[in-house]
Protein backbone atom coordinates (compact mmCIF):
# COMPACT_ATOMS: atom_id res chain seq x y z
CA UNK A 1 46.76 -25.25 -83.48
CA UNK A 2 43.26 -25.34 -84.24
CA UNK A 3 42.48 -23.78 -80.54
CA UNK A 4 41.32 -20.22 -81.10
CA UNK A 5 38.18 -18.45 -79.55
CA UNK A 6 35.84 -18.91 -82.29
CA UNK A 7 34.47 -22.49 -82.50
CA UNK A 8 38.25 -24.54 -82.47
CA UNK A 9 37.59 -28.14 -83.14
CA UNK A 10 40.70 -29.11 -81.58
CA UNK A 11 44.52 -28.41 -80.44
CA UNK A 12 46.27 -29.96 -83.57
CA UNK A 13 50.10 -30.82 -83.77
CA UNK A 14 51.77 -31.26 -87.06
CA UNK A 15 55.43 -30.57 -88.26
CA UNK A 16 57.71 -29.83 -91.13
CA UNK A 17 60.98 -31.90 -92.45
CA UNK A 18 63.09 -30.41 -95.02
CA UNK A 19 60.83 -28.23 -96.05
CA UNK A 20 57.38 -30.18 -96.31
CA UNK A 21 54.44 -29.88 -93.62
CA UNK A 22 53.63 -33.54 -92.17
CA UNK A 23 50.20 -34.29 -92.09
CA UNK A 24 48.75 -33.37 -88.54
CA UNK A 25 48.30 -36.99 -86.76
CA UNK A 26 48.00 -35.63 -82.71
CA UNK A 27 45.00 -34.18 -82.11
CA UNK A 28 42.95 -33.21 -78.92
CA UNK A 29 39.45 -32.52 -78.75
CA UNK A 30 38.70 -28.86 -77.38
CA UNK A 31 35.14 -27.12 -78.07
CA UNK A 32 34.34 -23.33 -78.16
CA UNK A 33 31.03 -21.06 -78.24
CA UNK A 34 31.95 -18.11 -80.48
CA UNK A 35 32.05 -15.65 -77.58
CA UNK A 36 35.41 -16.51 -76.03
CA UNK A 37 34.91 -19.50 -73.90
CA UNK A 38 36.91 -22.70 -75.11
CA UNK A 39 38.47 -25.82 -73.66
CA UNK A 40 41.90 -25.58 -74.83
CA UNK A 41 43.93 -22.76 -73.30
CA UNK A 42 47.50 -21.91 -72.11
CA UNK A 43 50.08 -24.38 -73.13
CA UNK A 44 53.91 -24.87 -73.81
CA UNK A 45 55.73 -27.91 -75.86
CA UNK A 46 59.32 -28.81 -76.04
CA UNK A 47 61.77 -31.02 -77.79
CA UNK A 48 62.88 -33.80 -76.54
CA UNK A 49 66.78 -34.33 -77.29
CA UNK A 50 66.79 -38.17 -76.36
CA UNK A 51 64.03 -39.36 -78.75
CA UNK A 52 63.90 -36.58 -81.66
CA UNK A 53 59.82 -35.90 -80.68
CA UNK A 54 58.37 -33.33 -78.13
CA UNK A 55 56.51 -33.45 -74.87
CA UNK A 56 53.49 -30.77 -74.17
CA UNK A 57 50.75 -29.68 -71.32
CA UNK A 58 48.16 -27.54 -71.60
CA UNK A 59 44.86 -26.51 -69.95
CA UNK A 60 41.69 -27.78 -70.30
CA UNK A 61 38.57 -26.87 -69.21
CA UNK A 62 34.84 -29.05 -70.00
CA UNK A 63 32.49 -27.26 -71.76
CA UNK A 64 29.68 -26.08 -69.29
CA UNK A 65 32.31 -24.73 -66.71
CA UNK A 66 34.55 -27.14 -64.92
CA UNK A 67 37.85 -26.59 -63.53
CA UNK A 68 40.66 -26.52 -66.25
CA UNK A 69 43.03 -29.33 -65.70
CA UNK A 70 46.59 -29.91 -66.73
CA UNK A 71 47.11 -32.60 -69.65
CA UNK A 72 50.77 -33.93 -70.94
CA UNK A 73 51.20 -36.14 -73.90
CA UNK A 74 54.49 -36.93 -75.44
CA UNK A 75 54.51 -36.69 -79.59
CA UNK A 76 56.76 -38.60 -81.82
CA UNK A 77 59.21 -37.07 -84.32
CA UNK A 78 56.26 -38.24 -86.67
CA UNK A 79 53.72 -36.49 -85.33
CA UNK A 80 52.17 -39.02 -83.35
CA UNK A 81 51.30 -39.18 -79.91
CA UNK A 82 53.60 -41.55 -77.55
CA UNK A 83 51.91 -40.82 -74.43
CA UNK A 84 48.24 -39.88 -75.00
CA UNK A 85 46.90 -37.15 -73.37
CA UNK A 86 46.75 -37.58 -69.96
CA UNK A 87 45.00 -35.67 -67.33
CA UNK A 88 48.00 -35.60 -64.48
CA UNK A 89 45.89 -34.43 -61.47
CA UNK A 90 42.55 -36.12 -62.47
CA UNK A 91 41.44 -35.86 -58.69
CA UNK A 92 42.52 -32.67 -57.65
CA UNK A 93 39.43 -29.89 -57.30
CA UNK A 94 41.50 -27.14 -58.20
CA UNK A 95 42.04 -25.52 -61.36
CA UNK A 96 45.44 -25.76 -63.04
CA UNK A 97 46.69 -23.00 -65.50
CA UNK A 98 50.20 -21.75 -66.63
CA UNK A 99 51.36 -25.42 -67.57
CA UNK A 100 55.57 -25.30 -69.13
CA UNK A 101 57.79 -28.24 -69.58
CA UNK A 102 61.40 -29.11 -69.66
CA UNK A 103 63.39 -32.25 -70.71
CA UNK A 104 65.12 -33.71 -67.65
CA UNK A 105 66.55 -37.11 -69.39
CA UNK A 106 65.09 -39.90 -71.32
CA UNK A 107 61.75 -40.18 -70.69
CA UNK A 108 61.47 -37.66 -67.86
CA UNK A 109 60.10 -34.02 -67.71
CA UNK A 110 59.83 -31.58 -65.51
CA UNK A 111 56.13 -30.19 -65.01
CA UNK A 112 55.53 -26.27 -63.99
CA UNK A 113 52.08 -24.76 -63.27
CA UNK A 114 49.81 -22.87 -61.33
CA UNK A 115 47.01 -23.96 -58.92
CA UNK A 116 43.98 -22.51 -57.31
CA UNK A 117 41.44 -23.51 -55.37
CA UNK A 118 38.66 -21.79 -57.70
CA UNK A 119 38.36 -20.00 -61.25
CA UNK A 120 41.23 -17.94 -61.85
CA UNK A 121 39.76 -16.46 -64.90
CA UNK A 122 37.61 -13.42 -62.72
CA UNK A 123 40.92 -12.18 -61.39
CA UNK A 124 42.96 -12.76 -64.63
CA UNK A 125 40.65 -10.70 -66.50
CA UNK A 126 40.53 -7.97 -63.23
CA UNK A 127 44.17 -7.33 -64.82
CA UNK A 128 43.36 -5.95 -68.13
CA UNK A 129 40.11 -4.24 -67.42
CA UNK A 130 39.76 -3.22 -63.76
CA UNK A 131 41.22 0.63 -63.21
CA UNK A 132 42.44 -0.44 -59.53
CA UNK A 133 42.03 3.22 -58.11
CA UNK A 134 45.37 4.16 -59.83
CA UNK A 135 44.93 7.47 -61.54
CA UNK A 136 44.59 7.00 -65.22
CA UNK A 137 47.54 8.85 -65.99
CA UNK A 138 49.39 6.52 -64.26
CA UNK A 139 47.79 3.64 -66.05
CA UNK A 140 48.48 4.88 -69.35
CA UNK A 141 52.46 5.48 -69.04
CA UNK A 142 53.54 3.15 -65.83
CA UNK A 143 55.19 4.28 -63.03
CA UNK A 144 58.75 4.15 -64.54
């Protein structure tokens, strides 16, 4: 996927058959400013044993700070998208992160994720670079 931190175009999915890489056909727009910040973020995709193709969510956020949201799209064994990408809480005012998927039957999927009511990101980042009052010692080695 073309969905790093520097500048991705897009989240591109493409695939390989006896040993050849398919062109990339599925594509979602996603934006970036060099310093981090991008549209496309977390995501999962799995196969789909009914039809031979894959379904996937991820998170995406507008450029200029909105709320990520939760897309699905379903992708055919040729690399081509089934179900477009669809937004599939378009009204809620929450931000949705953490998306996974699972195959449930023919042409039904099981949707996991995480809500909030605001921008998780503050506290997600707290995790990696806020000391907590734990002694450093402690931080360094873990408690087991």
């Amino acid at each position: 996927a073309n969905a790093g931190d520097y500048y991705p175009k897009e989240l591109l999915f493409t695939g390989f058959a006896g040993g050849r890489h398919l062109d990339a056909k599925a594509s979602f727009p996603g934006w970036g400013n060099g310093g981090g910040l991008q549209g496309v973020s977390q995501g999962a995709i799995r196969a789909d044993p009914w039809s031979g193709g894959f379904a996937s969510v991820w998170s995406y956020g507008t450029e200029g700070g909105g709320p990520d949201k939760l897309y699905f799209a379903t992708i055919s064994e040729d690399v081509e998208f089934v179900q477009e990408p669809t937004p599939i809480f378009p009204d809620s005012p929450g931000m949705e992160v953490s998306g996974s998927v699972a195959p449930l039957g023919p042409d039904r999927w099981l949707v996991a994720y995480n809500e909030a009511p605001t921008d998780v990101l503050d506290d997600y980042l707290r995790i990696y670079f806020e000391d907590w009052g734990l002694p450093a010692s402690l931080r360094s080695t873990g408690a087991r």
